[in-house]
C-alpha atoms as a PDB file:
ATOM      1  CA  UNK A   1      17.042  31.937 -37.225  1.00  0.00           C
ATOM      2  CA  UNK A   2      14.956  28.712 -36.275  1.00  0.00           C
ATOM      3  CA  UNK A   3      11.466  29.011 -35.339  1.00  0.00           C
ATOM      4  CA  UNK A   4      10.550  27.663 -32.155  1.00  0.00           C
ATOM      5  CA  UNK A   5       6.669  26.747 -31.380  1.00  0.00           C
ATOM      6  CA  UNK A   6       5.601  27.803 -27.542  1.00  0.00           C
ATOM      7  CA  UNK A   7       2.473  29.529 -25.990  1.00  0.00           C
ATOM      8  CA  UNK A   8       1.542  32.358 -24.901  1.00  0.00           C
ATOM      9  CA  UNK A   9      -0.469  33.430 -21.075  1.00  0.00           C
ATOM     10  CA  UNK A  10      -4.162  31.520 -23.040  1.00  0.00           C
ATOM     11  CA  UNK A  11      -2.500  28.531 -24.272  1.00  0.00           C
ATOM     12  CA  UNK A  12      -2.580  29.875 -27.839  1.00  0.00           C
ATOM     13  CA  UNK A  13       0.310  28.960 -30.153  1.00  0.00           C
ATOM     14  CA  UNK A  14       2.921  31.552 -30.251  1.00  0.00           C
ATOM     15  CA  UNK A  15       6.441  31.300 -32.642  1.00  0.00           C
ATOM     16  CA  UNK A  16       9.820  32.754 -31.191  1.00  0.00           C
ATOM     17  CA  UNK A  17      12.937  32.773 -33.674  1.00  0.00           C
ATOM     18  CA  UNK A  18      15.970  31.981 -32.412  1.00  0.00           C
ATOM     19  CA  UNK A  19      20.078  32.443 -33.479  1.00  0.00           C
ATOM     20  CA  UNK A  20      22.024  30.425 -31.344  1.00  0.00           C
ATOM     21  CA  UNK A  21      24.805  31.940 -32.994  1.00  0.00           C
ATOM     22  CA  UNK A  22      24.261  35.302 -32.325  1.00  0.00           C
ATOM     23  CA  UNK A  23      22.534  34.627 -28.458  1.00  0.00           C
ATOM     24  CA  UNK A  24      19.517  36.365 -29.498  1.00  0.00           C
ATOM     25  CA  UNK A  25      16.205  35.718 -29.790  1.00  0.00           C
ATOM     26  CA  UNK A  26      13.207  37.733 -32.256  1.00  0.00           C
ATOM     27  CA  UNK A  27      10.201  38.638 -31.446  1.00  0.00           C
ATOM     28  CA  UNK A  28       7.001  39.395 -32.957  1.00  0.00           C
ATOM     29  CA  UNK A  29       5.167  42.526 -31.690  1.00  0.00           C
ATOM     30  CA  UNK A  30       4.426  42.263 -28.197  1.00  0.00           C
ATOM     31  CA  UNK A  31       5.292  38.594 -27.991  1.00  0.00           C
ATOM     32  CA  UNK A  32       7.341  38.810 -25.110  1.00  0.00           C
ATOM     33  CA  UNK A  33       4.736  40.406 -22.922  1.00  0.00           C
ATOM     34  CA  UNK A  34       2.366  37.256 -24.130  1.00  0.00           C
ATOM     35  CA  UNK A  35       4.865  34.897 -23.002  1.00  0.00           C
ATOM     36  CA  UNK A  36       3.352  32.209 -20.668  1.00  0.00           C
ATOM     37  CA  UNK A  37       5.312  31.168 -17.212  1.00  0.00           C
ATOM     38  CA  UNK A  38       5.767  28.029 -19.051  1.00  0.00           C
ATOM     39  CA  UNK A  39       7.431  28.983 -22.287  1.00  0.00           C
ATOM     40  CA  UNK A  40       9.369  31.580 -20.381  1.00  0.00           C
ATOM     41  CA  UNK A  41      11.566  28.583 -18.205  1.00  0.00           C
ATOM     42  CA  UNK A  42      12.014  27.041 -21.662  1.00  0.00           C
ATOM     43  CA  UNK A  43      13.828  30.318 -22.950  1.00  0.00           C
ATOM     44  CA  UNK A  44      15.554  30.313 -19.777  1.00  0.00           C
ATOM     45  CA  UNK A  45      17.003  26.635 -19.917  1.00  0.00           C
ATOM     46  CA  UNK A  46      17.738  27.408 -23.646  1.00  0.00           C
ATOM     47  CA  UNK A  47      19.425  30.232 -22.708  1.00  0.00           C
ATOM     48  CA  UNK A  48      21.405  28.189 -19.852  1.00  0.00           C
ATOM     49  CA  UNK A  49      22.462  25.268 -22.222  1.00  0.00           C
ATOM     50  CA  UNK A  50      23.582  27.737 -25.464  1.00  0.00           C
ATOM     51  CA  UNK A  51      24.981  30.528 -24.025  1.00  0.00           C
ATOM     52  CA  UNK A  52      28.944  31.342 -23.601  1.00  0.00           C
ATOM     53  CA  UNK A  53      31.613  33.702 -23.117  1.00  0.00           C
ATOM     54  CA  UNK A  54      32.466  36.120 -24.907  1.00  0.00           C
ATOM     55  CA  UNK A  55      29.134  37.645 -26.013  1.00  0.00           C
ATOM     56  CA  UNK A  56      28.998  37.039 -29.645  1.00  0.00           C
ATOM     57  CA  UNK A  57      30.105  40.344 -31.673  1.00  0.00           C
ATOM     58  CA  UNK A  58      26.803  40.986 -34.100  1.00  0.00           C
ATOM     59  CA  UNK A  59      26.903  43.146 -37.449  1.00  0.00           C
ATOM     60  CA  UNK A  60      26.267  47.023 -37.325  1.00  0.00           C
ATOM     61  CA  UNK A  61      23.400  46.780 -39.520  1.00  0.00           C
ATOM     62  CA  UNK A  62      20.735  44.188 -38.756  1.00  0.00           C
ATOM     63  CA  UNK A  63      17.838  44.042 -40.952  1.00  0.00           C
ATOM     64  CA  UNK A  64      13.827  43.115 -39.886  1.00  0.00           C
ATOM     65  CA  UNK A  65      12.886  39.397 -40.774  1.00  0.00           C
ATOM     66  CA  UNK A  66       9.986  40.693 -41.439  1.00  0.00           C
ATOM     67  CA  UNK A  67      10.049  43.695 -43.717  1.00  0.00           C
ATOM     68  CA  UNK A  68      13.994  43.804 -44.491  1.00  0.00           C
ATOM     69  CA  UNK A  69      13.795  47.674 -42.721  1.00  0.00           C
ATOM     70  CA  UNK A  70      17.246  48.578 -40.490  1.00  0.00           C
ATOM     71  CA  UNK A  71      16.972  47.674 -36.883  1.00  0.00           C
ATOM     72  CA  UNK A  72      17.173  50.579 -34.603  1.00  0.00           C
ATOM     73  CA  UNK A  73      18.998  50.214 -31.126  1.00  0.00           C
ATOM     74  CA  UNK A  74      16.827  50.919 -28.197  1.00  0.00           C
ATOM     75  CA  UNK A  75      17.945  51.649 -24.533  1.00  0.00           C
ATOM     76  CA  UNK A  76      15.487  50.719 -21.562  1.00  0.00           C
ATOM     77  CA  UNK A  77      15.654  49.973 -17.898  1.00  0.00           C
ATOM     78  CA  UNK A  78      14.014  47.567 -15.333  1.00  0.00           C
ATOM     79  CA  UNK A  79      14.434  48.460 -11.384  1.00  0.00           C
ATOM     80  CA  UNK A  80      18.197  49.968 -11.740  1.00  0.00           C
ATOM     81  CA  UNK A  81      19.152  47.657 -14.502  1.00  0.00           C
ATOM     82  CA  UNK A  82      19.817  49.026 -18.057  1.00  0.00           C
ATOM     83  CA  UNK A  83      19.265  46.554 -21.401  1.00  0.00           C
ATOM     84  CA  UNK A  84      19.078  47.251 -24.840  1.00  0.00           C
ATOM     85  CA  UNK A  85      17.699  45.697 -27.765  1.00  0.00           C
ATOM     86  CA  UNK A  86      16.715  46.369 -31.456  1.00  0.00           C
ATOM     87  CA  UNK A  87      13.131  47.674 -33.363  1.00  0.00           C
ATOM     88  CA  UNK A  88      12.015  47.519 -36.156  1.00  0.00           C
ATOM     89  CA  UNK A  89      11.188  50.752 -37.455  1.00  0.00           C
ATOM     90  CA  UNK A  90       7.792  49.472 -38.937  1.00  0.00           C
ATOM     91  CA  UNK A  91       6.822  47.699 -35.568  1.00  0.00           C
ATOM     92  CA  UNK A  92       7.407  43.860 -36.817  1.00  0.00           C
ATOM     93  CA  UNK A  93       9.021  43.671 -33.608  1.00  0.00           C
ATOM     94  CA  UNK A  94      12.037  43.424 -31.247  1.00  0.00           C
ATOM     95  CA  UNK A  95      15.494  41.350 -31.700  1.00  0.00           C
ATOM     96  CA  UNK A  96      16.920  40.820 -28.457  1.00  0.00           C
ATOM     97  CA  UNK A  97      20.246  39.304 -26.515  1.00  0.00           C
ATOM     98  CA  UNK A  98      20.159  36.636 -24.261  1.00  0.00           C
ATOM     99  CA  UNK A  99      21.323  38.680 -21.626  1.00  0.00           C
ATOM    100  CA  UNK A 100      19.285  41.532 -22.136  1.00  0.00           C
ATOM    101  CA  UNK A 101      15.930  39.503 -22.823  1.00  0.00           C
ATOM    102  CA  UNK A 102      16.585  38.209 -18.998  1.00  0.00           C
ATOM    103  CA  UNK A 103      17.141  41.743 -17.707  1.00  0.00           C
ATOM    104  CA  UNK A 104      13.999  42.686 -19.562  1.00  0.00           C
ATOM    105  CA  UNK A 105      12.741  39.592 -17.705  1.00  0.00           C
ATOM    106  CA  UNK A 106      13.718  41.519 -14.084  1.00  0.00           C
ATOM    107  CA  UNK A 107      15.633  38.222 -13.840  1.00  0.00           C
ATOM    108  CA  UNK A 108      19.281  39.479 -13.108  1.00  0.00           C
ATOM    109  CA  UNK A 109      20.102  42.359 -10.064  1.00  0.00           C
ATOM    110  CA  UNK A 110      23.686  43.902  -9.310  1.00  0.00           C
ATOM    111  CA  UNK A 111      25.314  42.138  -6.435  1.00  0.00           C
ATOM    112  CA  UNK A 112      25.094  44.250  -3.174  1.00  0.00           C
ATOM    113  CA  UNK A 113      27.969  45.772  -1.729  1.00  0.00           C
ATOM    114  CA  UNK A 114      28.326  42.788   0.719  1.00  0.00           C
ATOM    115  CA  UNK A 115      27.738  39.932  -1.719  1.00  0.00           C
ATOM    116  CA  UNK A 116      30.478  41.737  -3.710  1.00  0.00           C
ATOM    117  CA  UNK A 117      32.748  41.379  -0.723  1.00  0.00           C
ATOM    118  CA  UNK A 118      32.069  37.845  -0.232  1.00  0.00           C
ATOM    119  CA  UNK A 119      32.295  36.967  -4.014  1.00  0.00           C
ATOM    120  CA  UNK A 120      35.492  38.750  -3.763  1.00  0.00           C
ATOM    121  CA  UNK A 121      36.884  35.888  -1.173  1.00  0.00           C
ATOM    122  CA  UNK A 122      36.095  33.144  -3.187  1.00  0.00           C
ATOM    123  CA  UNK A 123      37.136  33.996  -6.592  1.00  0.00           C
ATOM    124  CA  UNK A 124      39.893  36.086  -8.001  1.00  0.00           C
ATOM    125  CA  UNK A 125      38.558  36.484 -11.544  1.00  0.00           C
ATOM    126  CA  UNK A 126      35.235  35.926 -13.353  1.00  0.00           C
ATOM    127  CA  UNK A 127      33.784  37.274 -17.166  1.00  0.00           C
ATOM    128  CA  UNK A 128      32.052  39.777 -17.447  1.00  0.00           C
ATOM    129  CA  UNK A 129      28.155  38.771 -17.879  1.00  0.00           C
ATOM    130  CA  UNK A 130      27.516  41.474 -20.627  1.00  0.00           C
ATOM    131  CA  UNK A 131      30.925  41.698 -22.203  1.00  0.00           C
ATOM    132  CA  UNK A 132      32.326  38.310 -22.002  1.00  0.00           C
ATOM    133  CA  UNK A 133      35.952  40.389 -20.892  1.00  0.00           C
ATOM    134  CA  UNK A 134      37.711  38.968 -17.611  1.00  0.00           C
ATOM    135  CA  UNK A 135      37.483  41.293 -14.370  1.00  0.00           C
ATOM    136  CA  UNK A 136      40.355  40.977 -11.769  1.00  0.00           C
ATOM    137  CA  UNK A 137      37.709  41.265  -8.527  1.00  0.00           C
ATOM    138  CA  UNK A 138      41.094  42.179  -6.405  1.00  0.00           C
ATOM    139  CA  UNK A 139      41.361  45.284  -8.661  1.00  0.00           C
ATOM    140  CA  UNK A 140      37.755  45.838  -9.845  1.00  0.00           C
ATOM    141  CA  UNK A 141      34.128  46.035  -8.568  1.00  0.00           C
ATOM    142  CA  UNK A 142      32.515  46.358 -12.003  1.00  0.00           C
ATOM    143  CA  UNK A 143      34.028  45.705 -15.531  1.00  0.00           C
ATOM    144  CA  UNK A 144      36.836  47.676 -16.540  1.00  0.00           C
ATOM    145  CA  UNK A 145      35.679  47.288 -20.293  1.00  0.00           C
ATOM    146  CA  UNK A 146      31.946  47.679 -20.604  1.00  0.00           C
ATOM    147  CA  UNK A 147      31.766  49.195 -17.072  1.00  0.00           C
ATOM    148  CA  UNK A 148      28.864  46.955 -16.141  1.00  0.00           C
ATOM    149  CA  UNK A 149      28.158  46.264 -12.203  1.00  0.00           C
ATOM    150  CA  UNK A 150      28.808  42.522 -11.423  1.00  0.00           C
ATOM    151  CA  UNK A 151      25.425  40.782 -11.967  1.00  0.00           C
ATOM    152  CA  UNK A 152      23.716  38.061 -10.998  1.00  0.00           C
ATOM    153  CA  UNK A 153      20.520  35.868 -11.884  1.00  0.00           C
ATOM    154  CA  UNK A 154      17.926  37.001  -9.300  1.00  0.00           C
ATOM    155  CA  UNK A 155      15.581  33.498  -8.316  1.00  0.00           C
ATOM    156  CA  UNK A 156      13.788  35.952  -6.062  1.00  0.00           C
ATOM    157  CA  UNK A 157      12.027  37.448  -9.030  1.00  0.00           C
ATOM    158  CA  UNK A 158      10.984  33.924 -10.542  1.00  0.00           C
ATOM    159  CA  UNK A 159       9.158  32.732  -7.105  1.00  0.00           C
ATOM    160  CA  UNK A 160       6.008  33.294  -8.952  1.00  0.00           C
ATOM    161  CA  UNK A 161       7.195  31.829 -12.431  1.00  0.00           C
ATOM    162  CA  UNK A 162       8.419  28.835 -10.985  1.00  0.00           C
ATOM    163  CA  UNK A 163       5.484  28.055  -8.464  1.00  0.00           C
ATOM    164  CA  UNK A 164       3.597  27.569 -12.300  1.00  0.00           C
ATOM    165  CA  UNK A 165       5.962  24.774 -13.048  1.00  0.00           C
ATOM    166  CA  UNK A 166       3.241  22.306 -13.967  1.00  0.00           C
ATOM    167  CA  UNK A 167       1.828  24.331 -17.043  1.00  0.00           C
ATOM    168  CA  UNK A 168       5.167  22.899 -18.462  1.00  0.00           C
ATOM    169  CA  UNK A 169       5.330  19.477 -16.833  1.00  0.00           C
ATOM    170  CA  UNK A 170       2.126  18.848 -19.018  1.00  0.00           C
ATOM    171  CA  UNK A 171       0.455  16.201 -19.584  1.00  0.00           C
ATOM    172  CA  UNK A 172       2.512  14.355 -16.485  1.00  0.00           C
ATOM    173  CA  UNK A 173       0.628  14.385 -13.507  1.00  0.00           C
ATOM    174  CA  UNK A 174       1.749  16.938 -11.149  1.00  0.00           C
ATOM    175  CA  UNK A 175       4.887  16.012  -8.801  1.00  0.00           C
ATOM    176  CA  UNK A 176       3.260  16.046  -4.930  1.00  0.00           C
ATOM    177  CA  UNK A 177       6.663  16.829  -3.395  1.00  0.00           C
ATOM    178  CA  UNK A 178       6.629  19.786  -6.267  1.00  0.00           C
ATOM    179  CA  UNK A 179       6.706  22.736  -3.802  1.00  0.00           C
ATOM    180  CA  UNK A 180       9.629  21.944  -1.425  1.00  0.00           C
ATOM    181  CA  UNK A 181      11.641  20.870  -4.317  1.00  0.00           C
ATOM    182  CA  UNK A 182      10.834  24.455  -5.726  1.00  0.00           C
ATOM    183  CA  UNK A 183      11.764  25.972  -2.223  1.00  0.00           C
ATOM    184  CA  UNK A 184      14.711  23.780  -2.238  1.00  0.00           C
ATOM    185  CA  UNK A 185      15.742  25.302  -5.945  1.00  0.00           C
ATOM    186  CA  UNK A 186      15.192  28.637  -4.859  1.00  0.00           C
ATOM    187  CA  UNK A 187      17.122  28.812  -1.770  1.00  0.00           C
ATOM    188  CA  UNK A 188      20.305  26.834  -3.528  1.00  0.00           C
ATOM    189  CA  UNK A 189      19.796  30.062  -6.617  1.00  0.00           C
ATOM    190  CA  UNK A 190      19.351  32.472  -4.098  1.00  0.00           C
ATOM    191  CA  UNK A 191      22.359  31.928  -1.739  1.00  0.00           C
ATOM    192  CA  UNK A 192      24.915  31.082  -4.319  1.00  0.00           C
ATOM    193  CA  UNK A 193      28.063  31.624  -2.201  1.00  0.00           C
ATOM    194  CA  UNK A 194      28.269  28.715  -0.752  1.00  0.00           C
ATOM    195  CA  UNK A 195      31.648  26.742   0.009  1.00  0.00           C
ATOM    196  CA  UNK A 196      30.736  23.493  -0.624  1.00  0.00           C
ATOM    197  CA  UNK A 197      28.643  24.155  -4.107  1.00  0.00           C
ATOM    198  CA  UNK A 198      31.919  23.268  -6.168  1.00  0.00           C
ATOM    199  CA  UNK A 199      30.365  23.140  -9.425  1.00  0.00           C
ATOM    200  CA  UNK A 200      28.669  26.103  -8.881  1.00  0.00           C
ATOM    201  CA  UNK A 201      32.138  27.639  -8.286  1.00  0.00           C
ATOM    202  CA  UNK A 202      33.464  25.935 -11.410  1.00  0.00           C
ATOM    203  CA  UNK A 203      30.498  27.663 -13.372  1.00  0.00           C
ATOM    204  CA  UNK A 204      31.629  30.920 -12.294  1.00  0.00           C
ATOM    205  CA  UNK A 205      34.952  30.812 -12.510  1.00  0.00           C
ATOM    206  CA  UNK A 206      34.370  29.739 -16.383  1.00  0.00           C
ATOM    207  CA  UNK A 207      31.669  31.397 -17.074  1.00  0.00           C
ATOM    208  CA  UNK A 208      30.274  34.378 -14.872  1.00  0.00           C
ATOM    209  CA  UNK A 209      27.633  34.980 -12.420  1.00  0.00           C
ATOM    210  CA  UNK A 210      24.835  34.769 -14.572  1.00  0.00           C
ATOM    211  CA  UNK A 211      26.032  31.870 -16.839  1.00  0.00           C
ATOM    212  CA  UNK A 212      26.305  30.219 -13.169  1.00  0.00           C
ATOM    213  CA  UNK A 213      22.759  30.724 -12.060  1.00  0.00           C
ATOM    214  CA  UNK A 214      21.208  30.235 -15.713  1.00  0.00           C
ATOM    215  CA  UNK A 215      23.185  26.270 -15.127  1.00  0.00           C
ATOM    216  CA  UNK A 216      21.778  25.548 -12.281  1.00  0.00           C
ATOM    217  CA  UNK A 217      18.382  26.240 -13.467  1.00  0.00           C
ATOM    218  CA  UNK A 218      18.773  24.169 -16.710  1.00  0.00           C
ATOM    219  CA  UNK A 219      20.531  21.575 -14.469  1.00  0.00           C
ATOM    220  CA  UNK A 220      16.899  21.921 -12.061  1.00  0.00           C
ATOM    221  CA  UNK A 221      14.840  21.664 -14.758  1.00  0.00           C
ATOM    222  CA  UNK A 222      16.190  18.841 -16.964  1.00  0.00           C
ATOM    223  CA  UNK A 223      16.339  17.003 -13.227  1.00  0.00           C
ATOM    224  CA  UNK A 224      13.170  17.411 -12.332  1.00  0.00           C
ATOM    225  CA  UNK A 225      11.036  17.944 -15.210  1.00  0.00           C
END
């Protein structure tokens, strides 16, 4: 893993490993819930720019960084949205997917019945956001591997984050026009099905919902930022 220097909600140093390889990121104890608004985009355009279909296939036994102990699987759930993730039996920490890191996050919802419907005119087949397999929408409303509901990254939930924008445009001075383009990236994130968005289209036909939305906000940020 590669050690990656961010801070935490006081502006105090905090390390996050990452394996790019495996999609996954560790974490210290309770360095997740430290993360700042800040350091928490930077995941997320990391995550954007390094993630791909099919989710990497990891080893049954993964050891601590930290003390060598096994890693124990852990289920847990945000709103109606299950992730899982890996302790360490001594409480060094957590190793965690991508995906599951954003669902911890509350970043990604299941589409509603009538965004399914509408999804369902525009695109015949897309992967599977947790299982990397291809779903046939014409036959399917979830995946017919993993059996996970269609997902997609929810810019709702990061009003808040992304209103604190400036903690990471630091030290440039503060863009004045900064709020309507965040109202402009939020409504382009939030109403995805558009016609005339054809690279969004092209991101989810290659790559999924999620993989879609996580784009757009790595293409926002890099843009603006």
């Amino acid at each position: 893993m590669t050690a990656w220097a961010l801070h935490d909600r006081w502006n105090t140093p905090l390390t996050v490993d990452v394996c790019t390889a495996c999609q996954a990121f560790w974490f210290d104890e309770h360095e997740s819930l430290k993360l700042s608004p800040a350091s928490t985009l930077q995941l997320m355009k990391f995550i954007g720019e390094h993630s791909s279909a099919p989710k990497p296939i990891l080893s049954d036994v993964l050891q601590c960084p930290r003390c060598q102990g096994r890693l124990s699987l852990a289920h847990d759930m945000v709103r109606n949205m299950h992730f899982t993730y890996w302790t360490c039996p001594s409480g060094h920490g957590q190793f965690i997917g991508f995906l599951d890191f954003l669902k911890q996050k509350n970043f990604i919802r299941v589409l509603s019945p009538q965004e399914l419907q509408q999804l369902k005119q525009n695109v015949q087949t897309l992967n599977c956001s947790n299982c990397g397999a291809s779903i046939d929408l014409q036959a399917n409303s979830d995946c017919p591997y993993c059996h996970s509901a269609i997902s997609i990254l929810d810019m709702k939930q990061q009003q808040q984050m992304l209103a604190q924008l400036k903690e990471a445009a630091e030290p440039r001075p503060v863009d004045p026009a900064l709020p309507a383009k965040l109202a402009m990236a939020k409504a382009q994130a939030s109403a995805p099905f558009q016609d005339h968005d054809a690279e969004w289209w092209d991101d989810v036909r290659s790559g999924g919902l999620v993989q879609a939305g996580l784009k757009l906000v790595a293409r926002w940020i890099t843009t603006n930022l």
